[in-house]
C-alpha atoms as a PDB file:
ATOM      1  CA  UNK A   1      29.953   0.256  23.230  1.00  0.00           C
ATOM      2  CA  UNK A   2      32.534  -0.261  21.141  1.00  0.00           C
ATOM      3  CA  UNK A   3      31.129  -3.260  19.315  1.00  0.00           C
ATOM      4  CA  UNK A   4      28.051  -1.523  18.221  1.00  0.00           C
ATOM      5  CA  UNK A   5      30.727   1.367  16.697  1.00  0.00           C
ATOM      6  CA  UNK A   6      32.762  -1.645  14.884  1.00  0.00           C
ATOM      7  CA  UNK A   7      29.501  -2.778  13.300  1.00  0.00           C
ATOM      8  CA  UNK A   8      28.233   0.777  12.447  1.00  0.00           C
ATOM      9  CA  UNK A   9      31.722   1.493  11.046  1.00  0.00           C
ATOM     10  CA  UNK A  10      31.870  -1.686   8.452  1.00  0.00           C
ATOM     11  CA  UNK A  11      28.131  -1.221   7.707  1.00  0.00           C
ATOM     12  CA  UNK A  12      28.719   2.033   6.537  1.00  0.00           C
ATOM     13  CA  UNK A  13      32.206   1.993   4.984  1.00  0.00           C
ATOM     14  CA  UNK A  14      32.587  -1.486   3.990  1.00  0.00           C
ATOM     15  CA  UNK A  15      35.895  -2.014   5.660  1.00  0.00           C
ATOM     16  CA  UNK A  16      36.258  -5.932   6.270  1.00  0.00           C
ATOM     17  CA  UNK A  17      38.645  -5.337   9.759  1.00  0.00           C
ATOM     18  CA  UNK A  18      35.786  -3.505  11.161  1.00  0.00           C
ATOM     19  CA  UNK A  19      33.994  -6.516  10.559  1.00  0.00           C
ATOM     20  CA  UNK A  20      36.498  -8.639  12.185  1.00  0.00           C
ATOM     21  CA  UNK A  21      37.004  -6.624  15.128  1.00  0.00           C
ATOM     22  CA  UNK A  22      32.777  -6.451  15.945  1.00  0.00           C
ATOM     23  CA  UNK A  23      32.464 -10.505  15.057  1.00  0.00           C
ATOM     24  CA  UNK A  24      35.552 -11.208  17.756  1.00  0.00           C
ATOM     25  CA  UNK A  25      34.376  -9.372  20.551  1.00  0.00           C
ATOM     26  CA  UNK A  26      30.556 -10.555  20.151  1.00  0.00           C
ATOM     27  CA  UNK A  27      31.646 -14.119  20.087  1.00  0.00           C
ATOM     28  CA  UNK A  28      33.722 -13.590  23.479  1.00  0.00           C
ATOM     29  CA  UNK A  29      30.341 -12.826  25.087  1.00  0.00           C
ATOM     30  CA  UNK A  30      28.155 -15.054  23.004  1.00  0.00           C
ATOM     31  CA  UNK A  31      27.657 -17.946  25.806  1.00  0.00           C
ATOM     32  CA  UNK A  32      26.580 -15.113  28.451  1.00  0.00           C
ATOM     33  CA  UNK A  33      24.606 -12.841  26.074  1.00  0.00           C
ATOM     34  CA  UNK A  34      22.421 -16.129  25.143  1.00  0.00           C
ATOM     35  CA  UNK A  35      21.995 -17.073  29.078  1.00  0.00           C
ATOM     36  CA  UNK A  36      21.749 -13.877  30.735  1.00  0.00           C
ATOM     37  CA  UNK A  37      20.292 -11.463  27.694  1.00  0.00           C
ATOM     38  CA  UNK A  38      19.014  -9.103  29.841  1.00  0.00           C
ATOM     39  CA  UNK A  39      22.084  -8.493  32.040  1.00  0.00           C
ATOM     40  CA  UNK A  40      24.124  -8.062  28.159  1.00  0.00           C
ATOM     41  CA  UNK A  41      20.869  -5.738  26.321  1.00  0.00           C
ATOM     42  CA  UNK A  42      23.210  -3.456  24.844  1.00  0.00           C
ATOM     43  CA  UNK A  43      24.837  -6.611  23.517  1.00  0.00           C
ATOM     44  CA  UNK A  44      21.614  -8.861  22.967  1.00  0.00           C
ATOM     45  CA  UNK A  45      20.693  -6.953  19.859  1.00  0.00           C
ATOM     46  CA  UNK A  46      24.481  -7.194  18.313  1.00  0.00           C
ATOM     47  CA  UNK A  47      23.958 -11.165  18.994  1.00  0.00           C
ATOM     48  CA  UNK A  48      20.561 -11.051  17.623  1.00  0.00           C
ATOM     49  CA  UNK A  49      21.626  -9.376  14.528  1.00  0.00           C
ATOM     50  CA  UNK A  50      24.468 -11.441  13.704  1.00  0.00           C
ATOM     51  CA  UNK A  51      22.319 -14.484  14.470  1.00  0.00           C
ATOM     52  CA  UNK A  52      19.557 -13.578  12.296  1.00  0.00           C
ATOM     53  CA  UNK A  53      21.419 -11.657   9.659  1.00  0.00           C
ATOM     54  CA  UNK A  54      21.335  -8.207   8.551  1.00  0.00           C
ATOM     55  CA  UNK A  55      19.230  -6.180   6.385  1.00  0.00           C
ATOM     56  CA  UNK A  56      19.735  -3.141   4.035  1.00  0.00           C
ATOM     57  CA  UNK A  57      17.019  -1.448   1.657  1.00  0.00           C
ATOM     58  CA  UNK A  58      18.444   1.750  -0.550  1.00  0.00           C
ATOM     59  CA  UNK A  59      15.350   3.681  -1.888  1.00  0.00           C
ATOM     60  CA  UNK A  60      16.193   4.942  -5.434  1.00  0.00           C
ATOM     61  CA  UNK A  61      14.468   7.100  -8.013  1.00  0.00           C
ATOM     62  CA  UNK A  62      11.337   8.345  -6.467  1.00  0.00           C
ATOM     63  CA  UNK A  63       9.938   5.355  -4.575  1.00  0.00           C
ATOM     64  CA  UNK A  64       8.383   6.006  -1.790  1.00  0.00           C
ATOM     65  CA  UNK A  65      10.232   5.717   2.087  1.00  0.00           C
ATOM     66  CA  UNK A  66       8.393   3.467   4.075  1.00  0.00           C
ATOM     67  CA  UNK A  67       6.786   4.744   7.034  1.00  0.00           C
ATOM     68  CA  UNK A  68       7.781   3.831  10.791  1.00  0.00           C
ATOM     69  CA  UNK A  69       4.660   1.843  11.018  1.00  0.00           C
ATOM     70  CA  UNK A  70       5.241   0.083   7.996  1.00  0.00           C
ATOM     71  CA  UNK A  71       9.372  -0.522   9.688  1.00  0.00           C
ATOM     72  CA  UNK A  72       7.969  -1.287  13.360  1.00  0.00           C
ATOM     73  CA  UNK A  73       7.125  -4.823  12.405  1.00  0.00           C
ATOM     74  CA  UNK A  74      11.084  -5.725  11.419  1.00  0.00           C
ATOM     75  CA  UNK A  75      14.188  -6.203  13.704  1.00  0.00           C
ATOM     76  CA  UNK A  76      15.368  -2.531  15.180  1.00  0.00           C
ATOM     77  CA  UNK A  77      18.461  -3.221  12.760  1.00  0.00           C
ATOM     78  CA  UNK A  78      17.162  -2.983   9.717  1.00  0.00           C
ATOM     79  CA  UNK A  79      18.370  -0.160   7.621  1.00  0.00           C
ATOM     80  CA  UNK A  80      15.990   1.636   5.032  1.00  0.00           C
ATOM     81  CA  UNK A  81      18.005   4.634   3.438  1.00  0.00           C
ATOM     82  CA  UNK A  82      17.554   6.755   0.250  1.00  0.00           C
ATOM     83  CA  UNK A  83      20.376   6.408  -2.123  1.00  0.00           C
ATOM     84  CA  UNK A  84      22.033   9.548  -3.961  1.00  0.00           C
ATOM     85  CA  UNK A  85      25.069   9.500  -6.510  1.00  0.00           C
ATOM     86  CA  UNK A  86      28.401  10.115  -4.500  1.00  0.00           C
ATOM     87  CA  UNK A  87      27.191   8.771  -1.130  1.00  0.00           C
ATOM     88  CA  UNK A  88      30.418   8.340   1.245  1.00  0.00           C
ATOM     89  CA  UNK A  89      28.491   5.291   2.192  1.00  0.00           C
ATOM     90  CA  UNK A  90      29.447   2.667  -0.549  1.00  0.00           C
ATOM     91  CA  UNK A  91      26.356   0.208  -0.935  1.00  0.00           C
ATOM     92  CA  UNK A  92      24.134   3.945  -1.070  1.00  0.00           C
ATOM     93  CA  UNK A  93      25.666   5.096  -4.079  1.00  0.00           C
ATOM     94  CA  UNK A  94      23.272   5.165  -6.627  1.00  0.00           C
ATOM     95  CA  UNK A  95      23.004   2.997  -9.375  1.00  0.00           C
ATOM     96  CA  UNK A  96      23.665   4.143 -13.501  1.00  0.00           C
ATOM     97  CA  UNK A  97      20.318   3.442 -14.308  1.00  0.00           C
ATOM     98  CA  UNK A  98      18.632   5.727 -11.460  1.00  0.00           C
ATOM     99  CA  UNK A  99      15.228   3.324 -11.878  1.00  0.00           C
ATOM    100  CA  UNK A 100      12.811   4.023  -9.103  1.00  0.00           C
ATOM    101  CA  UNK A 101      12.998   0.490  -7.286  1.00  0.00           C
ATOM    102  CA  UNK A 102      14.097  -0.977  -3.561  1.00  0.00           C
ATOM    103  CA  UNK A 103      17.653  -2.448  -3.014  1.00  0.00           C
ATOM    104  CA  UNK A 104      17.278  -5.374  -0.715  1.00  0.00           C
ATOM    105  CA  UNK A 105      20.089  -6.803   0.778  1.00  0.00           C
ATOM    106  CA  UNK A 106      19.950  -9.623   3.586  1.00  0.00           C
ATOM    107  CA  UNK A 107      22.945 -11.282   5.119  1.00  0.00           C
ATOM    108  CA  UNK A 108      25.057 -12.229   2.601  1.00  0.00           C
ATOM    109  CA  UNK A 109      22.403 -11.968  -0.500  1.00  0.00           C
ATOM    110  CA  UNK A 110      21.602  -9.120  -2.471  1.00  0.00           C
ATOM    111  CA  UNK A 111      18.008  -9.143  -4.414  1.00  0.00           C
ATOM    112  CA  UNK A 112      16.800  -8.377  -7.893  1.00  0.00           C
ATOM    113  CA  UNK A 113      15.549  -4.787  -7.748  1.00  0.00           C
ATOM    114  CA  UNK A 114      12.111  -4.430  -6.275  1.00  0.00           C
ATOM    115  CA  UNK A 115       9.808  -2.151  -7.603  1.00  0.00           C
ATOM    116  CA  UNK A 116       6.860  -2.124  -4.675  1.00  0.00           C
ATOM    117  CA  UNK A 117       7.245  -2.205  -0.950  1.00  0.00           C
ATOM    118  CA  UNK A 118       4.797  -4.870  -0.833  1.00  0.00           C
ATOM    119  CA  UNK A 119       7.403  -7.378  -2.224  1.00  0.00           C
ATOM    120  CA  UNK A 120       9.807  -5.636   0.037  1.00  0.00           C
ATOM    121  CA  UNK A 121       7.737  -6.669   2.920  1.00  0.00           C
ATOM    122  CA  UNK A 122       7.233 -10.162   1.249  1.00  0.00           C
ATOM    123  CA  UNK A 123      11.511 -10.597   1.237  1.00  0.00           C
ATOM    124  CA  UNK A 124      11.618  -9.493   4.257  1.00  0.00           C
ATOM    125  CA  UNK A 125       8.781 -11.582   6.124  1.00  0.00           C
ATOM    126  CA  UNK A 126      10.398 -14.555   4.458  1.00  0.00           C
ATOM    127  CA  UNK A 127      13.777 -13.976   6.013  1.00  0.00           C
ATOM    128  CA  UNK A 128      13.066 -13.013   9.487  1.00  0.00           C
ATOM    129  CA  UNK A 129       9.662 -15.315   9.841  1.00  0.00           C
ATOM    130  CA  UNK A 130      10.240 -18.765  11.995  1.00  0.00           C
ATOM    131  CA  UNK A 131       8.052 -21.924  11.664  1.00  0.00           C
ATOM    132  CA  UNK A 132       7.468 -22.883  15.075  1.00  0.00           C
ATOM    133  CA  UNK A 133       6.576 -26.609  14.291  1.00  0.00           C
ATOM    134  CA  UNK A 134       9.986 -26.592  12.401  1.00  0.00           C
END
């Protein structure tokens, strides 16, 4: 699908009209994917991901990856990657002071660095965790 490629595309190389393109197209559908979801899956995630917000975690230094277990609990979109000096993907390049810590970034907010997964998790449960009663 070529909206899922727009998204993968700015994710990875920062380009803004990748961004553009992706947002246009999933708001042409937006009315249908949030009636029918099932009859738009390949589409419901996109929707769900926009409407939620994104997530990025670069692993730097030697902290540990987490495990898929440890992942399985968080949307399908979230992005947990080890970052390296001269990555061709911009937000993986590493930083100057190579500290062992966890990049979080989640929609448009970027985190102090983390130094456990635990407050990784914490972040993370507080961003994609909905009061019912609310």
């Amino acid at each position: 699908m070529i909206a899922q490629v727009l998204e993968s595309l700015f994710m990875h190389f920062a380009e803004p009209k990748y961004q553009e393109l992706f947002i246009t197209l999933l708001e042409k559908h937006a009315q249908q994917i949030e009636k029918f979801p099932s009859w738009y899956s390949g589409w419901a995630r996109l929707h769900a991901m926009q409407t939620c917000g994104n997530a990025h975690i670069g692993i730097s230094g030697d902290c540990p990856q987490p495990n898929a277990q440890e992942l399985a609990q968080w949307p399908s979109w979230l992005t947990a990657l080890g970052m390296k000096n001269e990555s061709p993907i911009p937000w993986l390049n590493a930083t100057e002071s190579q500290e062992n810590a966890y990049f979080l970034c989640s929609g448009t907010m970027c985190y102090e660095p983390l130094k456990e997964w635990q407050q990784v998790q914490e972040l993370l449960d507080e961003r994609y965790s909905s009061d019912i009663t609310d």
